[in-house]
N, C-alpha and C. Protein backbone atom coordinates (compact mmCIF):
# COMPACT_ATOMS: atom_id res chain seq x y z
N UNK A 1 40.80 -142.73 -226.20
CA UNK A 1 41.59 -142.52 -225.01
C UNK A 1 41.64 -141.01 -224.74
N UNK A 2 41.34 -140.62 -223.56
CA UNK A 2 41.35 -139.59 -223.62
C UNK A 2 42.87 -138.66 -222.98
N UNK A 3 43.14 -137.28 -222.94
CA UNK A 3 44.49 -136.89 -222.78
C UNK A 3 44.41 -136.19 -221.35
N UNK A 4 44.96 -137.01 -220.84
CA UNK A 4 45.29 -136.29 -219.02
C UNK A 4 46.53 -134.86 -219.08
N UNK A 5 46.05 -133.84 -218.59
CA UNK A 5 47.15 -132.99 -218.34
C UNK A 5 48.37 -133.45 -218.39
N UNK A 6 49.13 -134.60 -218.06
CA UNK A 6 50.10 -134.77 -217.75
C UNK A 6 50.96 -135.27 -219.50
N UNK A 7 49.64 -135.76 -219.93
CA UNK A 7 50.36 -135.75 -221.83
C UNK A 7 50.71 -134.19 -222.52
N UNK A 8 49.80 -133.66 -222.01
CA UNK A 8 50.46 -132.31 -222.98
C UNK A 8 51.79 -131.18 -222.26
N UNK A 9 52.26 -131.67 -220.85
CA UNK A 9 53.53 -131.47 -220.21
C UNK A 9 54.48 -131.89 -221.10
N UNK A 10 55.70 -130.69 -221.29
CA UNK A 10 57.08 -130.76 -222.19
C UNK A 10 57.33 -131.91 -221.07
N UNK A 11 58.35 -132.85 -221.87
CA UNK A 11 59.24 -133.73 -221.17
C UNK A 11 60.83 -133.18 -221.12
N UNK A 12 61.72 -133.27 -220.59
CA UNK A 12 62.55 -132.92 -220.25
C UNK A 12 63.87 -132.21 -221.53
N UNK A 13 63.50 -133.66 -222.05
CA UNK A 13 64.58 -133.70 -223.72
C UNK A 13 64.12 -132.67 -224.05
N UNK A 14 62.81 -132.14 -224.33
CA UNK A 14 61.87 -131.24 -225.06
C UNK A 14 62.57 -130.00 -224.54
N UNK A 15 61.95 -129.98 -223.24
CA UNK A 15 62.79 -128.36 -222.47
C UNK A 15 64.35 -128.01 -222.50
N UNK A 16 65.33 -129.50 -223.21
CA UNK A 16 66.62 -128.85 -222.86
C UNK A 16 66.72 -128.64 -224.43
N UNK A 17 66.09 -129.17 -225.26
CA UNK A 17 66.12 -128.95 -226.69
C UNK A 17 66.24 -127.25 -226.71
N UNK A 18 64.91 -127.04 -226.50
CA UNK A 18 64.91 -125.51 -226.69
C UNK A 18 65.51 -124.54 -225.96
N UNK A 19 66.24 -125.05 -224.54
CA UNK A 19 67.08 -124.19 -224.29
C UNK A 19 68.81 -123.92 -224.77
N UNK A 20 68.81 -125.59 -225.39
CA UNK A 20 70.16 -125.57 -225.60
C UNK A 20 70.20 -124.61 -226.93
N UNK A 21 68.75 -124.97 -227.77
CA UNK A 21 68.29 -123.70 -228.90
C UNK A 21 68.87 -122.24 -228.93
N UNK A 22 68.31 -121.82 -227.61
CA UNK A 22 68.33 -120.56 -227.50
C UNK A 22 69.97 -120.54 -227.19
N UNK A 23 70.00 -121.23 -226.43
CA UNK A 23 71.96 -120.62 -225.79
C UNK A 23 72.72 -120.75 -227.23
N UNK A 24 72.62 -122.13 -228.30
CA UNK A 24 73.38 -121.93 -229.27
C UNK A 24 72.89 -120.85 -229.91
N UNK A 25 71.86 -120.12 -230.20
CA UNK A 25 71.32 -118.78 -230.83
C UNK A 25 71.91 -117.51 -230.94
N UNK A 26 72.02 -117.60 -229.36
CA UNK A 26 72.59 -116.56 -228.63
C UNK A 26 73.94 -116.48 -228.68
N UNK A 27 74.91 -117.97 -228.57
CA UNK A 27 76.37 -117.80 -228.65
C UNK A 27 76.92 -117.67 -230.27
N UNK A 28 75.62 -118.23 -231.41
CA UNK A 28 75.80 -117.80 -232.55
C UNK A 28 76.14 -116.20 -232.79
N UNK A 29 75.66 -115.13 -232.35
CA UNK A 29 74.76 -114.00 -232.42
C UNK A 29 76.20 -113.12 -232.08
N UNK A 30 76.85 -113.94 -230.67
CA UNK A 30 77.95 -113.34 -229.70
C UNK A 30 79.28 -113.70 -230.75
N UNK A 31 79.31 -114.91 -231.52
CA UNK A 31 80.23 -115.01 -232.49
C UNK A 31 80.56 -114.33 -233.47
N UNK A 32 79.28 -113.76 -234.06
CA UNK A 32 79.04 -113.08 -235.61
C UNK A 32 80.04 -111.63 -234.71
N UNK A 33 79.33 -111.63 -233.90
CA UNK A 33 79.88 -109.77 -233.01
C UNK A 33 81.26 -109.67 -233.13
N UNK A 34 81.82 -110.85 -232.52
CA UNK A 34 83.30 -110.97 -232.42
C UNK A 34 84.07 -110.88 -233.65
N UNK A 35 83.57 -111.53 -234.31
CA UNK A 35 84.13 -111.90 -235.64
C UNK A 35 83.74 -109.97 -236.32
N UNK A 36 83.33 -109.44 -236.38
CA UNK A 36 83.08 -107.93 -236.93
C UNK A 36 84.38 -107.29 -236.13
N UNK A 37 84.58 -107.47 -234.93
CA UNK A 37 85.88 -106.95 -234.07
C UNK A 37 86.87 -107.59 -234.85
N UNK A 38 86.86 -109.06 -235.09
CA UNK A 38 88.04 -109.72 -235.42
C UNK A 38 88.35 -108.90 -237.04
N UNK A 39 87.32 -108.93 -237.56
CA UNK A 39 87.46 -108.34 -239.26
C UNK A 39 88.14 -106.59 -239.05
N UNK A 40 87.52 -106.04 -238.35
CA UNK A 40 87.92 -104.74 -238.22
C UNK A 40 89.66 -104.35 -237.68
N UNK A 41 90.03 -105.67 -236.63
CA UNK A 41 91.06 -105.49 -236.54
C UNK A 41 92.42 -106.30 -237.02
N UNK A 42 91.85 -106.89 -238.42
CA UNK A 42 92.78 -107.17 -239.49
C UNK A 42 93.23 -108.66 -239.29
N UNK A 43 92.29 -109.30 -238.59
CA UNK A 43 92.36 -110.91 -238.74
C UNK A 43 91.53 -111.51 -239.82
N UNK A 44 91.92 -111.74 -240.97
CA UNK A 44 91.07 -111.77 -241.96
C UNK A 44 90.91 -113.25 -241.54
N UNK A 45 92.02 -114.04 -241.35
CA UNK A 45 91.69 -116.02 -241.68
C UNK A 45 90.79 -115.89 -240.01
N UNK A 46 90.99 -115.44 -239.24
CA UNK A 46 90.09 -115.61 -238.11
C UNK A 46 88.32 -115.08 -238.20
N UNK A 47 88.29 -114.23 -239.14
CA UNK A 47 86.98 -113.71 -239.65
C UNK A 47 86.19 -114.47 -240.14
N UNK A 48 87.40 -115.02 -240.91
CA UNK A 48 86.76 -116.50 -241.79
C UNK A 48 85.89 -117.40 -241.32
N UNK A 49 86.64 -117.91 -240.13
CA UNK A 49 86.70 -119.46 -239.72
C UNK A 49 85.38 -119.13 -238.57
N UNK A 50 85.30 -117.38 -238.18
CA UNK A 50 84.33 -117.14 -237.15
C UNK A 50 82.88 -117.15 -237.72
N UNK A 51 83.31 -116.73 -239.14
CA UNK A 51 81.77 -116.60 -239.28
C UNK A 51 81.39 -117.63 -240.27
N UNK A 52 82.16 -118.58 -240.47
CA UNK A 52 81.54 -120.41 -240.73
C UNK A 52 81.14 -120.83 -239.18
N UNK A 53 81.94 -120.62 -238.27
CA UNK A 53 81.26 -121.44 -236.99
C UNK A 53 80.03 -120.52 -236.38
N UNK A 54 80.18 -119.03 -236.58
CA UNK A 54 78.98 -118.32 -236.07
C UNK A 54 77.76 -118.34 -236.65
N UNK A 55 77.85 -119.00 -238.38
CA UNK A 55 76.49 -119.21 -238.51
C UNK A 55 76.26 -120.07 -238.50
N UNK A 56 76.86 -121.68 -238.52
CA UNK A 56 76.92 -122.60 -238.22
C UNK A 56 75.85 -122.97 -236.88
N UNK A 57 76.58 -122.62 -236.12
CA UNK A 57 76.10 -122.89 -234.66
C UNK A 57 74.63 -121.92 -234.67
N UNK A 58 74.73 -120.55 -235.36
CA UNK A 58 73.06 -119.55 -235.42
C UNK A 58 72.07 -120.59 -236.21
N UNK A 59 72.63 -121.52 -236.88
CA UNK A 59 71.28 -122.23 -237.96
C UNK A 59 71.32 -123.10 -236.77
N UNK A 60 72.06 -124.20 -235.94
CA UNK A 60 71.94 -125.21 -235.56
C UNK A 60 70.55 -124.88 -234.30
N UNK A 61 70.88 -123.34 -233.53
CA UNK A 61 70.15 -122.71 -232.60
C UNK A 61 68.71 -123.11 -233.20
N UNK A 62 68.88 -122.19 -234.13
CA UNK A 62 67.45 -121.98 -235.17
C UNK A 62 66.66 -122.87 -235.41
N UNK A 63 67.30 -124.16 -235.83
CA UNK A 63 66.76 -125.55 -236.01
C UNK A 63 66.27 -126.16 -234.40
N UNK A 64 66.58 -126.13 -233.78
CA UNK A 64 66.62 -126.35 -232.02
C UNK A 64 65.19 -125.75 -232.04
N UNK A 65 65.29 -124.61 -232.02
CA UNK A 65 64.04 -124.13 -231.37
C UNK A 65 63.05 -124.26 -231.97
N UNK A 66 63.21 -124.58 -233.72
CA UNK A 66 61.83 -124.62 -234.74
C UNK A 66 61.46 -126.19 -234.30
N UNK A 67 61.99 -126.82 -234.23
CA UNK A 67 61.54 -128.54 -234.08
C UNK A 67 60.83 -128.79 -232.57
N UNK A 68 61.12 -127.51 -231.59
CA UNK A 68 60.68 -127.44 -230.59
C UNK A 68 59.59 -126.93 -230.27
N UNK A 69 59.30 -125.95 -231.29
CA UNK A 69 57.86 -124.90 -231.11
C UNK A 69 57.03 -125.99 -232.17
N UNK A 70 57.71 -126.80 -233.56
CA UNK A 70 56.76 -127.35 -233.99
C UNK A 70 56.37 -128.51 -233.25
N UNK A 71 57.04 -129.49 -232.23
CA UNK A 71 57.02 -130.76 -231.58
C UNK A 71 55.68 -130.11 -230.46
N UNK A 72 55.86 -129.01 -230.21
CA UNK A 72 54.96 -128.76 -229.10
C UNK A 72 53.69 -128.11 -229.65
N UNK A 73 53.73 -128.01 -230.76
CA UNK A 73 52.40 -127.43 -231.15
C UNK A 73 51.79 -128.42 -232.20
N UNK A 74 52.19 -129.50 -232.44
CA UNK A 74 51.20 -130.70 -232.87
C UNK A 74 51.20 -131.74 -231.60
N UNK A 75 51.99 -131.73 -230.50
CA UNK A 75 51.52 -132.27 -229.05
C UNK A 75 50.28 -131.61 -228.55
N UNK A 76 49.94 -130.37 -228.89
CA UNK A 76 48.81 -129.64 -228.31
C UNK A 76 47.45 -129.70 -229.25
N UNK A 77 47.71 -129.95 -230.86
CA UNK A 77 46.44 -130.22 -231.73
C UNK A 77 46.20 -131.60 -231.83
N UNK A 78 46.62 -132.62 -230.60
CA UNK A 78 46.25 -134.11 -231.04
C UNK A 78 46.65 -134.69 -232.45
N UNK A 79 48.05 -134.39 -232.94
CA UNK A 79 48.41 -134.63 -234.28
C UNK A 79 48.24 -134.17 -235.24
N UNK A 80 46.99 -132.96 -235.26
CA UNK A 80 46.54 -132.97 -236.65
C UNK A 80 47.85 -131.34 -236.83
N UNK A 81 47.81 -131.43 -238.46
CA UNK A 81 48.27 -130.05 -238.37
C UNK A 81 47.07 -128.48 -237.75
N UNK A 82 47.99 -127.85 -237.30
CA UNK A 82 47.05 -126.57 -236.51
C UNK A 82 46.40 -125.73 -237.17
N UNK A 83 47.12 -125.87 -238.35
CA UNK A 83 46.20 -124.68 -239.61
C UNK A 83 44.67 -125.24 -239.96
N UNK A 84 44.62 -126.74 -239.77
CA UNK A 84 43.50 -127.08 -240.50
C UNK A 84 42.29 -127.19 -239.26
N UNK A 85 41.23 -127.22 -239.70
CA UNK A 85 39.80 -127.33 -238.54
C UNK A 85 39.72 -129.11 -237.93
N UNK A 86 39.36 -129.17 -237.08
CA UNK A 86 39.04 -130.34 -236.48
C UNK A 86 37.83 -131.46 -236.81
């Protein structure tokens, strides 16, 4: 069978995967920041709790976008892994 352009097009889930990736990445990133303000200005239990949810949410980003760059780059080698020859 052969693959029409229209198989190797992200589908939708795909594109919000990796954007919702990046935004949790990014609001990870904006948390850790806060939480350095929050530590500096003597909220220690708020420091805490910021930087369990700020890396929390930075791995969840992280994971988002790796399952997304890998989903789309064995959609593009016809299954096989990319490292190996055809």
């Amino acid at each position: 069978m052969t693959n029409s352009p229209e198989d190797k097009r992200p589908t939708a889930v795909s594109r919000l995967a990796g954007w919702v990736g990046y935004a949790c990445a990014l609001v990870g990133i904006v948390i850790i920041a806060l939480v350095l303000v929050a530590a500096g200005g003597g909220f220690e239990g708020w420091a805490t709790l910021g930087i369990i949810a700020g890396v929390i949410v930075f791995l969840l980003g992280a994971v988002l976008i790796t399952i997304n760059f890998r989903r789309g780059r064995m959609r593009d080698s016809g299954g096989a892994p990319t490292h190996e020859p055809r």
